[in-house]
Protein backbone atom coordinates (compact mmCIF):
# COMPACT_ATOMS: atom_id res chain seq x y z
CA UNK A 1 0.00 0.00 0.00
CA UNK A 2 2.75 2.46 0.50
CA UNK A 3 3.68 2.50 -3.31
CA UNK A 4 0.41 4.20 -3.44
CA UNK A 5 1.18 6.88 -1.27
CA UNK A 6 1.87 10.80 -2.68
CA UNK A 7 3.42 13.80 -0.37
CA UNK A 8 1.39 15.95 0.34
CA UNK A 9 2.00 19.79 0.95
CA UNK A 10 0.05 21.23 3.20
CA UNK A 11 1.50 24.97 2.12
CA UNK A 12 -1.10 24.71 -0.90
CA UNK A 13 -4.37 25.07 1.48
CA UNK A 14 -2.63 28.54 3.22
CA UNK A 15 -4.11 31.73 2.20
CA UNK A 16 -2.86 34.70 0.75
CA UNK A 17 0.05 34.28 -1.55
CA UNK A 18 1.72 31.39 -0.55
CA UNK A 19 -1.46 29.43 -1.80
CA UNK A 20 -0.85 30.85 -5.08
CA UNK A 21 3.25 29.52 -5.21
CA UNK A 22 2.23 25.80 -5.13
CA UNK A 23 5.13 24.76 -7.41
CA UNK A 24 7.76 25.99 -5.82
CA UNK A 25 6.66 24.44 -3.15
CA UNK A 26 7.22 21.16 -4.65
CA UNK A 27 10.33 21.78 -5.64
CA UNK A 28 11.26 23.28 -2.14
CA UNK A 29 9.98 19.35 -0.74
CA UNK A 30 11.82 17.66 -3.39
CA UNK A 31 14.65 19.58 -2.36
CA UNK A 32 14.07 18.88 1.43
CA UNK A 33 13.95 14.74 0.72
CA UNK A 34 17.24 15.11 -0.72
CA UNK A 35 18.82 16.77 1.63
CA UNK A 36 17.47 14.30 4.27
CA UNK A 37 18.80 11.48 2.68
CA UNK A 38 22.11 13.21 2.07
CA UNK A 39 22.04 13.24 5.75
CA UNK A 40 20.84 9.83 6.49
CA UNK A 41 24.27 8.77 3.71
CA UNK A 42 26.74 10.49 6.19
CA UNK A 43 24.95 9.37 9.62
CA UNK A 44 25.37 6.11 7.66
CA UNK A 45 29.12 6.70 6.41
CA UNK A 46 30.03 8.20 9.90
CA UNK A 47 28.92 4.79 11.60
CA UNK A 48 30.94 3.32 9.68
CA UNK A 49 33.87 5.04 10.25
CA UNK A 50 33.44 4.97 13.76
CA UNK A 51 33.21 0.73 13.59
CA UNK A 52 36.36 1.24 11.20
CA UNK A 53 38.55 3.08 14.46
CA UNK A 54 37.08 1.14 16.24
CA UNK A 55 38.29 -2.09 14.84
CA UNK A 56 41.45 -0.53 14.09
CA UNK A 57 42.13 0.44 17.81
CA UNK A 58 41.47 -3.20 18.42
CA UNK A 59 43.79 -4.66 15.98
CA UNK A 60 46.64 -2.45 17.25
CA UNK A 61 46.08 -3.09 20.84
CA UNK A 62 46.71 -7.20 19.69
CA UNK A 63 49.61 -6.43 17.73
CA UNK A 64 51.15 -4.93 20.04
CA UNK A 65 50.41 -7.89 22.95
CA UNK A 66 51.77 -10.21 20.33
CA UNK A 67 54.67 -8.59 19.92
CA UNK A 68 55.56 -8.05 23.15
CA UNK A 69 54.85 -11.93 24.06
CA UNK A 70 56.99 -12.85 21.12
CA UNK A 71 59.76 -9.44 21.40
CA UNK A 72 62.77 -12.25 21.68
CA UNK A 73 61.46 -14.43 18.68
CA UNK A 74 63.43 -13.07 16.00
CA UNK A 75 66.35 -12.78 17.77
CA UNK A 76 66.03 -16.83 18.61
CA UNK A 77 65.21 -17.00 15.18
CA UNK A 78 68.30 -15.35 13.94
CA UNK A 79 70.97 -17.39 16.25
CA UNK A 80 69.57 -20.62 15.39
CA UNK A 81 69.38 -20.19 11.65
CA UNK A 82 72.70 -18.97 12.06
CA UNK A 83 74.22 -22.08 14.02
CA UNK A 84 72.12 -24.03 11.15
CA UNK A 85 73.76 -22.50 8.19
CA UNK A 86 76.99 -22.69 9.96
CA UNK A 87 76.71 -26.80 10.65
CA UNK A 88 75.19 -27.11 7.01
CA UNK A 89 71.71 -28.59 8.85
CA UNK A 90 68.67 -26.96 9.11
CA UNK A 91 66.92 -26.00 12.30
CA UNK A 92 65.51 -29.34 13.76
CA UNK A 93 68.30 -31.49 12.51
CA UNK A 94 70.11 -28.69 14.41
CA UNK A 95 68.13 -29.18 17.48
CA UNK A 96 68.62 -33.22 17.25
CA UNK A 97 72.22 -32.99 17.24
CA UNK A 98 72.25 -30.32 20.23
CA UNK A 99 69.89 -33.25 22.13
CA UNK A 100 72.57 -35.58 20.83
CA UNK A 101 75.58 -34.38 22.40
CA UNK A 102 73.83 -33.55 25.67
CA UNK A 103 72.68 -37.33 25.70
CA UNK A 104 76.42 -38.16 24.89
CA UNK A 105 77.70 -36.15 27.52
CA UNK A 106 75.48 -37.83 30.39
CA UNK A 107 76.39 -40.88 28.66
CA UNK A 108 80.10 -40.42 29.39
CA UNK A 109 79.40 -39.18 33.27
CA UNK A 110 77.29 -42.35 33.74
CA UNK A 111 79.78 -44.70 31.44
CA UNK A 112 77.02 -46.09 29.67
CA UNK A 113 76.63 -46.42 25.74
CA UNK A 114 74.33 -43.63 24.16
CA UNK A 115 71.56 -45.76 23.69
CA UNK A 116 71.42 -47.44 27.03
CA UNK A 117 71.38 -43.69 28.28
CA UNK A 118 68.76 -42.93 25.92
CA UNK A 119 66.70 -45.94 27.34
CA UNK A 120 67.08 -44.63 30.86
CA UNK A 121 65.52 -41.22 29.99
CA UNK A 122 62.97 -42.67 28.17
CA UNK A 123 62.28 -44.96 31.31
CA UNK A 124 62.50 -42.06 33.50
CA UNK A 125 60.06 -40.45 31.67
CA UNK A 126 57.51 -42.99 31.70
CA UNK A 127 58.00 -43.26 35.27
CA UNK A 128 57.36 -39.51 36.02
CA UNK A 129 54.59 -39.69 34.18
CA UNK A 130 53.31 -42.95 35.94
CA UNK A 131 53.85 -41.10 39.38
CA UNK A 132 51.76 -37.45 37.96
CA UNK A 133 49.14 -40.12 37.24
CA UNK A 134 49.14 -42.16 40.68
CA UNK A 135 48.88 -38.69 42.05
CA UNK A 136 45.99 -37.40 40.13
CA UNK A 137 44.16 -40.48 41.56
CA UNK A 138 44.97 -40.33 45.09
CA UNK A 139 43.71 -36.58 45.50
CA UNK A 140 40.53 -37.75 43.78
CA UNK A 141 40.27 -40.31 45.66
CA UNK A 142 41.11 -38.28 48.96
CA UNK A 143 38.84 -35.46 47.66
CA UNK A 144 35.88 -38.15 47.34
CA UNK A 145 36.81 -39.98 50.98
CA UNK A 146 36.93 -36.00 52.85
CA UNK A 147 33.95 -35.30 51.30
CA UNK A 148 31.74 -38.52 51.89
CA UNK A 149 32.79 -38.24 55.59
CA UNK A 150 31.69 -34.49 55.76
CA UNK A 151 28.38 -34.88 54.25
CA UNK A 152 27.65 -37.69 56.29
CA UNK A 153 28.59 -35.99 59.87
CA UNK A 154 26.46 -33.04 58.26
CA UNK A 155 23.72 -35.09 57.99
CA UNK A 156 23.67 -36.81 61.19
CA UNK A 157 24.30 -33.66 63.16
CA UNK A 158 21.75 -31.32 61.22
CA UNK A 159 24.46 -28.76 59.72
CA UNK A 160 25.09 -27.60 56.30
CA UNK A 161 28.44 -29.30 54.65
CA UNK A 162 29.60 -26.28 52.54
CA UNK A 163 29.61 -24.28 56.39
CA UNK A 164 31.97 -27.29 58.03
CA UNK A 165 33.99 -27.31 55.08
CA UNK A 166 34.07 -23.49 54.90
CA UNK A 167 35.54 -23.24 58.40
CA UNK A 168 38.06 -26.05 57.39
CA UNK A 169 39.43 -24.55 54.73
CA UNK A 170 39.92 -20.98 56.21
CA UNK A 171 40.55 -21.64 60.34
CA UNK A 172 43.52 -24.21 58.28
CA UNK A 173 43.05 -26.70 60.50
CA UNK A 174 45.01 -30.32 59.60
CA UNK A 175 42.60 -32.99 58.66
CA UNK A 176 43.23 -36.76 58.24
CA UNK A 177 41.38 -38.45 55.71
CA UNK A 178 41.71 -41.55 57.78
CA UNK A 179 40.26 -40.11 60.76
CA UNK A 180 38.13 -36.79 60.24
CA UNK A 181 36.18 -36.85 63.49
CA UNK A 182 38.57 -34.09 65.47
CA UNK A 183 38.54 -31.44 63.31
CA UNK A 184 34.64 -32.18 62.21
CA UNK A 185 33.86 -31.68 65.91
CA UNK A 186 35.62 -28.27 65.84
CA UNK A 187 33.97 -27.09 62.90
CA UNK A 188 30.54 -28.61 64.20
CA UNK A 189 30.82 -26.82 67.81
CA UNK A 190 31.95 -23.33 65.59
CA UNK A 191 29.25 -23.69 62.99
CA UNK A 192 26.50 -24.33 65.86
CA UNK A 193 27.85 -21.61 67.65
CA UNK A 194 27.41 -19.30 64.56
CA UNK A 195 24.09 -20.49 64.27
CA UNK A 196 22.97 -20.16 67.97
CA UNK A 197 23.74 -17.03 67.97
CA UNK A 198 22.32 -15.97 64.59
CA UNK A 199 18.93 -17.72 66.26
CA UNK A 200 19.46 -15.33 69.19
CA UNK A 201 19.82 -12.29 67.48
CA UNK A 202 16.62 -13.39 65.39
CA UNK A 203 14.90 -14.34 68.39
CA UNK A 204 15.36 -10.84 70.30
CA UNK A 205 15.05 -9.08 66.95
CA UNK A 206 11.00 -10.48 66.46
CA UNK A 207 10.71 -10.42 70.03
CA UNK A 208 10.70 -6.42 70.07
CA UNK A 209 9.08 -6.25 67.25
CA UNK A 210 6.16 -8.19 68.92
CA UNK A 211 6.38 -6.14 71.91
CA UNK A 212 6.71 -3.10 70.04
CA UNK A 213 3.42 -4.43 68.51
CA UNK A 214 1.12 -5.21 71.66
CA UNK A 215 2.29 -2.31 74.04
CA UNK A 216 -1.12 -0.42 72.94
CA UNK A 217 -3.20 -3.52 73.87
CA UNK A 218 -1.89 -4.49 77.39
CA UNK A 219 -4.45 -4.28 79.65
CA UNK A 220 -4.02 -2.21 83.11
CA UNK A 221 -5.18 -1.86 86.36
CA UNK A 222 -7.87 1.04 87.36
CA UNK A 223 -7.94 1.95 90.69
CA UNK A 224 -5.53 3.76 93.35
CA UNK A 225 -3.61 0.81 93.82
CA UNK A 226 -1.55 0.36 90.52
CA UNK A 227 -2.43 2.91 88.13
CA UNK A 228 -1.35 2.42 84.78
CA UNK A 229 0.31 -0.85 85.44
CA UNK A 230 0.20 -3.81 83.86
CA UNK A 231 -2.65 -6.32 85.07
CA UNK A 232 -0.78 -9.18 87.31
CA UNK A 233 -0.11 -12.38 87.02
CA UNK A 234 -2.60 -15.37 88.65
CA UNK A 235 -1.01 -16.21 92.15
CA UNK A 236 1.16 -18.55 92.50
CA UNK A 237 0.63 -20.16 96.23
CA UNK A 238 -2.28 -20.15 98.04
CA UNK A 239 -0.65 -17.78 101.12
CA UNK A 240 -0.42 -15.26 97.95
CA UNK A 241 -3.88 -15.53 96.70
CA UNK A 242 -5.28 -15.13 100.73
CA UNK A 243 -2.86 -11.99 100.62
CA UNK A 244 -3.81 -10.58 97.33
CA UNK A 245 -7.67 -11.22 98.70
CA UNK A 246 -7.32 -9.53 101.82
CA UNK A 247 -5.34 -6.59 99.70
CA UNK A 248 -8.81 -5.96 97.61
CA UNK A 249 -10.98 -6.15 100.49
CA UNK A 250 -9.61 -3.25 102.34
CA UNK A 251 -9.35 -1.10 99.08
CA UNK A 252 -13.48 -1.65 98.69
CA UNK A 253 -13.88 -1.22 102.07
């Protein structure tokens, strides 16, 4: 529908003159959408310039971390192509030989041929290796043993685990995996405290605000004996209630 749709100029319906210069006033509004679409071209060419610095700031600010994680890499570069051209080889053969005569050199301190020396490393290797692994799997496993015991003293005493294991890990206490119990009980009695007295403050808080809340509907006491006072309790022995008896005769009388 909107290929339908003319501009209209309301400047034809004035009075007076300006009714009577209709065409120019066409050509003024054909003027005026050009100009506004000039302007929408440069809003549109400035956003993209902007995007353009923008982008070009960025590039620049990772150049520059690259180059200053890699500042020594030419240099490197340039004394191992040298030693290359220099021993006819290229850079890894290079590199191979440099391993070589380091290998030869333990070799000689150990008095063992190159290859039985080269068989050790290898060994030793595998063996470090073996050990990072045996490690890995004994922390798990540690990990998985501290925290099935502290989830199940949680349980049975009524505490939250993350809170016993939270004062663990920053009062630094010592903890045996094979027997947890000690420091559990310290961070039980220190969590429970926290608690207690978290239930306290809570306790005293709604308590005053329950107070605060009945003090216009306490009853009291008319009379000359307790005026404005609160009405009292129900007595307690039977030499009190004779007392309190003989107290409210005498004030009728």
């Amino acid at each position: 529908m909107t290929k339908y749709r003319f501009p209209l100029n309301l400047q034809l319906f004035a009075d007076g003159e300006e009714a009577a210069s209709g065409v120019d006033d066409v050509s003024a509004a054909g003027t005026q959408e050009e100009v506004s679409t000039a302007g929408e071209q440069d809003a549109g060419q400035g956003a993209d310039k902007a995007f353009a610095k923008r982008l070009a700031a960025e590039r620049a600010k990772i150049e520059n971390e690259y180059a200053e994680r890699f500042k020594d890499y030419d240099t490197h570069k340039q004394v191992s192509d040298y030693f290359a051209q220099l021993n006819g080889m290229d850079a890894l053969t290079l590199r191979e030989r440099v391993e070589l005569e380091r290998l030869q050199e333990q070799a000689d301190q150990q008095q063992v041929p190159v290859e039985v020396m080269r068989r050790l490393q290898e060994l030793e290797a595998k063996a470090a290796q073996a050990d990072e692994l045996t490690q890995q799997q004994q922390r798990g496993q540690m990990e998985r043993t501290y925290w099935d015991g502290v989830n199940a003293f949680a349980a049975e005493k009524g505490v939250d685990a993350k809170a016993l294991n939270q004062f663990l890990v920053d009062s630094g206490i010592p903890i045996d995996p094979g027997n947890m119990q000690k420091a559990l009980d310290i961070a039980f009695k220190a969590v429970r405290h926290d608690q207690l007295e978290k239930q306290i403050a809570d306790a005293e808080k709604n308590g005053m605000k329950k107070l605060l809340g009945a003090k216009g509907s306490i009853p009291t006491v008319t009379g000359s004996m307790a005026q404005g006072q609160a009405a009292s309790t129900a007595p307690k022995t039977f030499a009190e209630a004779r007392a309190r008896a003989m107290q409210r005769m005498s004030t009728t009388d």
